[in-house]
PDB file of N, CA and C in Angstrom:
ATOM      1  N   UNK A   1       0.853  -1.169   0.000  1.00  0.00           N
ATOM      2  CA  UNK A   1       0.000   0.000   0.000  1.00  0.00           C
ATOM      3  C   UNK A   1       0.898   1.230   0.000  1.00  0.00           C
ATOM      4  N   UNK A   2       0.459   2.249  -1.073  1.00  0.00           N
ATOM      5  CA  UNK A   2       1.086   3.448  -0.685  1.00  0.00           C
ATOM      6  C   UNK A   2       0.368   4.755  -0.664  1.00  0.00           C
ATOM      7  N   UNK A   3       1.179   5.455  -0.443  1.00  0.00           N
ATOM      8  CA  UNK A   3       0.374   7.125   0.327  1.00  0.00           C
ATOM      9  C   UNK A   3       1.327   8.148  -0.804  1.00  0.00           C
ATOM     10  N   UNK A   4       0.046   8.935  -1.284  1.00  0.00           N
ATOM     11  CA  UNK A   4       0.823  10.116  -2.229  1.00  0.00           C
ATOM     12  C   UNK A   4      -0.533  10.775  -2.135  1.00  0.00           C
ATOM     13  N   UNK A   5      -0.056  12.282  -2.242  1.00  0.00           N
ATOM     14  CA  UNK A   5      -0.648  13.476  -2.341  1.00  0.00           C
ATOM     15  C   UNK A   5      -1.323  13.960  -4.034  1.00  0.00           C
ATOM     16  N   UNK A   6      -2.588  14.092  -3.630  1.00  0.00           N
ATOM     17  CA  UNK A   6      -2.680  14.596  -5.236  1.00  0.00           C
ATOM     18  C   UNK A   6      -3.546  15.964  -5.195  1.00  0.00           C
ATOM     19  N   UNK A   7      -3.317  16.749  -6.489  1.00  0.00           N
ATOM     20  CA  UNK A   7      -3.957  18.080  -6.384  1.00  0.00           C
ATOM     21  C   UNK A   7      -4.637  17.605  -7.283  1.00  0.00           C
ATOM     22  N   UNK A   8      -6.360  18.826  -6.963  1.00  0.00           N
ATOM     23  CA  UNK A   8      -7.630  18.552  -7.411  1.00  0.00           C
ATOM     24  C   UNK A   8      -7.839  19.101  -8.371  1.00  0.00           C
ATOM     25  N   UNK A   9      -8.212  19.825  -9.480  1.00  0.00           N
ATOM     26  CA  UNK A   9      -8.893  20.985  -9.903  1.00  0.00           C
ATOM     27  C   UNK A   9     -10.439  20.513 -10.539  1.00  0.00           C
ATOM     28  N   UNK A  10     -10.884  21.868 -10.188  1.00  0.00           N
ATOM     29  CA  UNK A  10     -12.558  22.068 -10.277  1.00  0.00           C
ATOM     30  C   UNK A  10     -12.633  23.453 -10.865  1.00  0.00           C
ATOM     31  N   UNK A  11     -12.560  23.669 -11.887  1.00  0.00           N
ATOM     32  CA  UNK A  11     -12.777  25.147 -12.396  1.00  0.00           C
ATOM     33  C   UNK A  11     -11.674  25.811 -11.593  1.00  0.00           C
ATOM     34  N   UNK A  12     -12.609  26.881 -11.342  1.00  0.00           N
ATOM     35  CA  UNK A  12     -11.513  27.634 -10.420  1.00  0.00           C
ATOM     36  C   UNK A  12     -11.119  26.928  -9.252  1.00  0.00           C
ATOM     37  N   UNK A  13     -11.334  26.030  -8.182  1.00  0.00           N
ATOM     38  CA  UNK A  13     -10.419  25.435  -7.397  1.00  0.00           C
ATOM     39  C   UNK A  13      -9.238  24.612  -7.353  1.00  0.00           C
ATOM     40  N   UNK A  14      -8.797  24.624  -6.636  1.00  0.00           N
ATOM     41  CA  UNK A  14      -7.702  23.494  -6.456  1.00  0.00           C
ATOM     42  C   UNK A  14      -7.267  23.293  -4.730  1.00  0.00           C
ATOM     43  N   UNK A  15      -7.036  22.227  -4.641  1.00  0.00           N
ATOM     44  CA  UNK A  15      -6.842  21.484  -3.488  1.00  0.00           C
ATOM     45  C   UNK A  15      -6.261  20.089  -3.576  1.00  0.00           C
ATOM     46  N   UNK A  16      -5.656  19.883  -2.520  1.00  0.00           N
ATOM     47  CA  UNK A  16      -4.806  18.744  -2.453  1.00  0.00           C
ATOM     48  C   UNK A  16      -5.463  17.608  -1.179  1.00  0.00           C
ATOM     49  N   UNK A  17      -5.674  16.532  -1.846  1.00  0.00           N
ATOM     50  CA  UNK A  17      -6.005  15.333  -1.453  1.00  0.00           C
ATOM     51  C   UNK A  17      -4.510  13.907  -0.981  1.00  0.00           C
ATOM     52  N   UNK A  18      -5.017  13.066   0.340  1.00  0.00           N
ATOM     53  CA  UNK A  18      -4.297  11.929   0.351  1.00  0.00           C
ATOM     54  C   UNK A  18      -4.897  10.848  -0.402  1.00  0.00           C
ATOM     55  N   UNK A  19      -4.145  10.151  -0.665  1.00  0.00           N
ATOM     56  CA  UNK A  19      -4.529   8.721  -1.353  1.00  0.00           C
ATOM     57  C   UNK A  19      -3.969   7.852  -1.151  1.00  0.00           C
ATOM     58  N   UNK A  20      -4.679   6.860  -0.336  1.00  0.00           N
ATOM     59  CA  UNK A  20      -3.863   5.450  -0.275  1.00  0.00           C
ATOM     60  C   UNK A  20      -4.614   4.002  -1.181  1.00  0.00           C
ATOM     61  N   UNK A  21      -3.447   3.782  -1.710  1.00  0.00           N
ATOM     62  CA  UNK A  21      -4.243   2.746  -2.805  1.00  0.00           C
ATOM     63  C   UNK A  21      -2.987   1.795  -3.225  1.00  0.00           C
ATOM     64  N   UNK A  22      -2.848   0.921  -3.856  1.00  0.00           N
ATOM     65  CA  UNK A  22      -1.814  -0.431  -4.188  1.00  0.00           C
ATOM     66  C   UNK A  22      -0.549   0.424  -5.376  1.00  0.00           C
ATOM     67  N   UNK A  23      -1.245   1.215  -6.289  1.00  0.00           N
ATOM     68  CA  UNK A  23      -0.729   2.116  -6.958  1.00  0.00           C
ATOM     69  C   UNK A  23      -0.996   3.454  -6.838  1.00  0.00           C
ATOM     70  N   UNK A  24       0.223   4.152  -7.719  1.00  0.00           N
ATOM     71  CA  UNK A  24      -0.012   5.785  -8.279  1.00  0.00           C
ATOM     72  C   UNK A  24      -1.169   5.940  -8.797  1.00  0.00           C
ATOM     73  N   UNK A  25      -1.146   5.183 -10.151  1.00  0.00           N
ATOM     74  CA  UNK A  25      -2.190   5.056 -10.859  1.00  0.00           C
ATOM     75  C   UNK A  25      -3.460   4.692  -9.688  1.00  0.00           C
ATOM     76  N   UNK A  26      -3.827   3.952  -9.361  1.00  0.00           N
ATOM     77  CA  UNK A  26      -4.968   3.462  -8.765  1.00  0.00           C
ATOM     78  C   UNK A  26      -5.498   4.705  -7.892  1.00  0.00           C
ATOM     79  N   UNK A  27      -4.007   5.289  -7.417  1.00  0.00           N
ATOM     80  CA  UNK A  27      -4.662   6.540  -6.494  1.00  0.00           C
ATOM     81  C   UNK A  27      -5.467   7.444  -7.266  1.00  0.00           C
ATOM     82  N   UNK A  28      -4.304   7.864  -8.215  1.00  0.00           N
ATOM     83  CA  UNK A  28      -5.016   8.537  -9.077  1.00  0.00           C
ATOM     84  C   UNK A  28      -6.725   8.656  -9.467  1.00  0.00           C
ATOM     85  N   UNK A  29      -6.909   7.046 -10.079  1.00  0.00           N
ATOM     86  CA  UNK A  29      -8.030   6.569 -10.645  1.00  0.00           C
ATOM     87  C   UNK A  29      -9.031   6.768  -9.503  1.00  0.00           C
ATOM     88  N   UNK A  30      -9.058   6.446  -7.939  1.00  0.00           N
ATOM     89  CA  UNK A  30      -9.633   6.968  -6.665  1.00  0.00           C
ATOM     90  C   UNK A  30     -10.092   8.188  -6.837  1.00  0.00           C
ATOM     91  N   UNK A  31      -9.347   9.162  -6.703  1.00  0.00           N
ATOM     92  CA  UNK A  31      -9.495  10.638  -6.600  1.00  0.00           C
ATOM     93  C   UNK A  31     -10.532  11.137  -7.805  1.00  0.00           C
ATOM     94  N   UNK A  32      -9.866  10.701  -9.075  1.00  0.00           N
ATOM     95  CA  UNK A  32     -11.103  11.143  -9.894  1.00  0.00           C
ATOM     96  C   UNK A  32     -12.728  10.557 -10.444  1.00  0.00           C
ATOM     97  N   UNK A  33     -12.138   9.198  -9.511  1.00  0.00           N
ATOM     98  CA  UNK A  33     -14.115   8.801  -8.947  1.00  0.00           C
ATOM     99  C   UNK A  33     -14.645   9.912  -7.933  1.00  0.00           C
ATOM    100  N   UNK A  34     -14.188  10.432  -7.052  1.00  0.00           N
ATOM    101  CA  UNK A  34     -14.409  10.882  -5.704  1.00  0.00           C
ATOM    102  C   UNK A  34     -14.541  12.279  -6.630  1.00  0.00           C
ATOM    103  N   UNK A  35     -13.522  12.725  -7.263  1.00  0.00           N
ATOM    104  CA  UNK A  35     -14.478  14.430  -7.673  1.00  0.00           C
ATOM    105  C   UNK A  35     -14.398  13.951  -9.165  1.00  0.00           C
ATOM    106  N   UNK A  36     -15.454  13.758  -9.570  1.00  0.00           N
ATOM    107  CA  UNK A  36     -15.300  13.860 -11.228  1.00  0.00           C
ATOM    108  C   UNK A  36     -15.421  15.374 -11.518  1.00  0.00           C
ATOM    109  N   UNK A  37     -15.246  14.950 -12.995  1.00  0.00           N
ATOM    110  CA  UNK A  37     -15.328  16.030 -13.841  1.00  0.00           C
ATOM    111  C   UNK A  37     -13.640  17.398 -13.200  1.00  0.00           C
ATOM    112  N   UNK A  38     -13.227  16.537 -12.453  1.00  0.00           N
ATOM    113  CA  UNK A  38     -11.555  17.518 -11.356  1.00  0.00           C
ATOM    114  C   UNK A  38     -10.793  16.954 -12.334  1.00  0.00           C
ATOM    115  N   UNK A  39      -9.426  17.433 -12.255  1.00  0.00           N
ATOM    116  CA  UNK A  39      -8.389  17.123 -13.146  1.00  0.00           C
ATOM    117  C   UNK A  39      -7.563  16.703 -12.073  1.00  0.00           C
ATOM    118  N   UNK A  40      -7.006  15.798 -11.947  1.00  0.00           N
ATOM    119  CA  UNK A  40      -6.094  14.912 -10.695  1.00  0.00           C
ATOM    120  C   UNK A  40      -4.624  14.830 -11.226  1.00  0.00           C
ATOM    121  N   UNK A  41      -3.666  15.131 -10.777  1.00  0.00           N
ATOM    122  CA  UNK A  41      -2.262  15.440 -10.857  1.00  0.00           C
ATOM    123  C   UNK A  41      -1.946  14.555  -9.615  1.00  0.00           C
ATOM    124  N   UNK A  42      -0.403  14.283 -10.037  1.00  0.00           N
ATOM    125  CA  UNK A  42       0.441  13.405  -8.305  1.00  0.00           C
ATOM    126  C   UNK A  42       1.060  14.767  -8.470  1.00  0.00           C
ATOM    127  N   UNK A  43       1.413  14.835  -7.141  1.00  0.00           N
ATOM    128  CA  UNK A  43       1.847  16.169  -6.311  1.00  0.00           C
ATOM    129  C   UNK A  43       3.505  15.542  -6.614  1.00  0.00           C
ATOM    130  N   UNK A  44       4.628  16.243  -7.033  1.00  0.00           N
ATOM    131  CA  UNK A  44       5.653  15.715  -6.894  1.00  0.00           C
ATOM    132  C   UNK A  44       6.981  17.163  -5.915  1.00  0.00           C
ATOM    133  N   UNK A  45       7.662  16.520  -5.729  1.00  0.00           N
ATOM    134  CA  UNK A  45       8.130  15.301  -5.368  1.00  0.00           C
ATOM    135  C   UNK A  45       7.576  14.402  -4.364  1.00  0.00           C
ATOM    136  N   UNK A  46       7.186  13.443  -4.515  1.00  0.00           N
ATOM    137  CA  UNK A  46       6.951  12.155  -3.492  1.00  0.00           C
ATOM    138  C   UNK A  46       7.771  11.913  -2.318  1.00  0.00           C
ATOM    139  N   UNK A  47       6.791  12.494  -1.476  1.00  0.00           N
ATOM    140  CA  UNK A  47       7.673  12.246   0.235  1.00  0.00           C
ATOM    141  C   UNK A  47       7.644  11.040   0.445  1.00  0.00           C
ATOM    142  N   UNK A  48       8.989  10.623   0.553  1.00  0.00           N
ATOM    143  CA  UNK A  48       9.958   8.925   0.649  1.00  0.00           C
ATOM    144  C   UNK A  48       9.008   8.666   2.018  1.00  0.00           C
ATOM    145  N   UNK A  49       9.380   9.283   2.706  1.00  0.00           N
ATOM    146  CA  UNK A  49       9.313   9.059   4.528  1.00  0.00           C
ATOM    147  C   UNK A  49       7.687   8.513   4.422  1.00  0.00           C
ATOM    148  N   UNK A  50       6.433   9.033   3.953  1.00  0.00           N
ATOM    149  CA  UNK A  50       5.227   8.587   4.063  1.00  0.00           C
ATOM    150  C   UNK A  50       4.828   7.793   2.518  1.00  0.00           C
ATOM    151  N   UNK A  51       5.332   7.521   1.403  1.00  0.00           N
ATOM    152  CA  UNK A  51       5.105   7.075   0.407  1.00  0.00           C
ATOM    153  C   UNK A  51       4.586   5.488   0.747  1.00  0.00           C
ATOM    154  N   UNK A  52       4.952   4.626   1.460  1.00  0.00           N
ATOM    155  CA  UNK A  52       4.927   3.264   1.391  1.00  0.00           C
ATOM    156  C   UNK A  52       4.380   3.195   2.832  1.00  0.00           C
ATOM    157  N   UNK A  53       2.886   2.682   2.991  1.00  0.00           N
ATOM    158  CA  UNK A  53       2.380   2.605   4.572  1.00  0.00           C
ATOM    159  C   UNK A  53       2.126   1.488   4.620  1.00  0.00           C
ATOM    160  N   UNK A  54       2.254   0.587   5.825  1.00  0.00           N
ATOM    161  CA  UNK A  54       2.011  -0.643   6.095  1.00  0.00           C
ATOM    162  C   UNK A  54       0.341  -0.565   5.901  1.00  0.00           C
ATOM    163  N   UNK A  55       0.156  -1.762   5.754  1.00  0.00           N
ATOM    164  CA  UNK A  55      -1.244  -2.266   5.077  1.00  0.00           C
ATOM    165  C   UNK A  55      -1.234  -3.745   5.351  1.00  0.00           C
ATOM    166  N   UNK A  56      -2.611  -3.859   5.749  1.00  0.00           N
ATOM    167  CA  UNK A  56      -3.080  -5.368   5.982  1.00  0.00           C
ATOM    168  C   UNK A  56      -3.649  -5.856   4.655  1.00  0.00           C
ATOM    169  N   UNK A  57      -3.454  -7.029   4.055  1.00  0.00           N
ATOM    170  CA  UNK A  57      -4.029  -7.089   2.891  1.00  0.00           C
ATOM    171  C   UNK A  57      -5.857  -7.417   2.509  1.00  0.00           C
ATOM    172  N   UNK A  58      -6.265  -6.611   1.584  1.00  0.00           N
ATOM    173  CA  UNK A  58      -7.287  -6.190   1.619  1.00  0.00           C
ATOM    174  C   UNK A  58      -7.989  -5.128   2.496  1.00  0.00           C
ATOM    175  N   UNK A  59      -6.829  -4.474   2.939  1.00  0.00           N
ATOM    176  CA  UNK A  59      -6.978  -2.676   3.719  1.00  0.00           C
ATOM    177  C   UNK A  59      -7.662  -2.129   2.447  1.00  0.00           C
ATOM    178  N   UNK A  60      -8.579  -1.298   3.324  1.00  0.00           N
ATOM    179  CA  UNK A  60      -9.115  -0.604   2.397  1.00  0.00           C
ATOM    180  C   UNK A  60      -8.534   0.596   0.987  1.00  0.00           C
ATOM    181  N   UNK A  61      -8.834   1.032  -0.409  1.00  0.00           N
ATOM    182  CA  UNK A  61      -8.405   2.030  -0.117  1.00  0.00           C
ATOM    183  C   UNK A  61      -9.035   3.221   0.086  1.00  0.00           C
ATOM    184  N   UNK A  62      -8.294   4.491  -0.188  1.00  0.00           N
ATOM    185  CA  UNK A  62      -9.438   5.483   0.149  1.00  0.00           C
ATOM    186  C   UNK A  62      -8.919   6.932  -0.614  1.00  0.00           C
ATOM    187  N   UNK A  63      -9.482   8.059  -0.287  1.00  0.00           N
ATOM    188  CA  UNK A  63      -9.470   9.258  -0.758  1.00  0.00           C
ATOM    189  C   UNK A  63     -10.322  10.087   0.167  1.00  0.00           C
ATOM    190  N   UNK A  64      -9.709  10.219   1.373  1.00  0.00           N
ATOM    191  CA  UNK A  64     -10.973  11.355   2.254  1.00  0.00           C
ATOM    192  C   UNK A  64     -11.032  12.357   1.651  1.00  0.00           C
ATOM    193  N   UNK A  65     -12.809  12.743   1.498  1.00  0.00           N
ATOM    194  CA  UNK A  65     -13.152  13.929   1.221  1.00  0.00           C
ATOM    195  C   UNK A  65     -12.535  15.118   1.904  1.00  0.00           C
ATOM    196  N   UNK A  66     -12.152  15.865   1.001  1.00  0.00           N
ATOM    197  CA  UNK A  66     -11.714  17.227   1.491  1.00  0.00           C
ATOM    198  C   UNK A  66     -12.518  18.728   1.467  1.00  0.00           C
ATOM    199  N   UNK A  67     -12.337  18.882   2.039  1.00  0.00           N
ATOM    200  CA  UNK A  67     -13.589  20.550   1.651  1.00  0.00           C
ATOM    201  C   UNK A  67     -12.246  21.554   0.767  1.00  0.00           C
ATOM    202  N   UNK A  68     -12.884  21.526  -0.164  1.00  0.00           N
ATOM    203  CA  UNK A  68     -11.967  22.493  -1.433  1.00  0.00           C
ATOM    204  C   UNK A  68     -11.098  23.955  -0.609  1.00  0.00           C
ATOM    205  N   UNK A  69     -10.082  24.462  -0.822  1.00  0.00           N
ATOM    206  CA  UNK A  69      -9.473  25.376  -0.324  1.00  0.00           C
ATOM    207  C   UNK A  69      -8.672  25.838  -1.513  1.00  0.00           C
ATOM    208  N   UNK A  70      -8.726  27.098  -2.220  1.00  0.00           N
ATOM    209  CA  UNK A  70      -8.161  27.790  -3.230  1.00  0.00           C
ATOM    210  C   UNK A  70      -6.483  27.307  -3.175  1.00  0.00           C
ATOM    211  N   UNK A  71      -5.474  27.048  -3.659  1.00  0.00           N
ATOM    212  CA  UNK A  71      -4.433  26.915  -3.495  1.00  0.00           C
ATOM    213  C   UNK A  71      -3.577  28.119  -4.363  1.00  0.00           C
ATOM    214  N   UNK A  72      -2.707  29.159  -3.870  1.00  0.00           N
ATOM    215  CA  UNK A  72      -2.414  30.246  -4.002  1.00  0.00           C
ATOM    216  C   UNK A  72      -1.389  29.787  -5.567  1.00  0.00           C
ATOM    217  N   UNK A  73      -1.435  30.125  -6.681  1.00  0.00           N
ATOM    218  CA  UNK A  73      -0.624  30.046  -7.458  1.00  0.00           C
ATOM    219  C   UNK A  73      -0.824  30.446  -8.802  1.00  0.00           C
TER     220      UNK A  73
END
């Protein structure tokens, strides 16, 4: 199981989401069930230290909802 950060976009928003899932890809594919119609990016660089989380097999995965927050850029 691993853990990576991804940014959201929604029109004018953007916000950054966790994702834990077996893959990048899979995270990915998570996030843009959870907001369709968002454009889903991996946040890089990939923090080593939280990238790879222990997991029981058949741990869930997930994408907690986030409440949108403008991201300055």
């Amino acid at each position: 199981m691993i853990q990576v950060v991804l940014e959201v976009c929604t029109g004018p928003a953007s916000f950054r989401v966790t994702a834990r899932a077996r893959s990048i890809r899979r995270s990915i594919s998570l996030a843009g069930v959870r907001y369709p119609g968002g454009e889903v990016r991996l946040v890089l660089p990939v923090e080593s230290e939280s990238f790879f989380v222990g997991g029981v097999p058949g741990e869930a995965e997930s994408v907690p909802p986030q409440v949108p927050v403008r991201l300055a850029g």
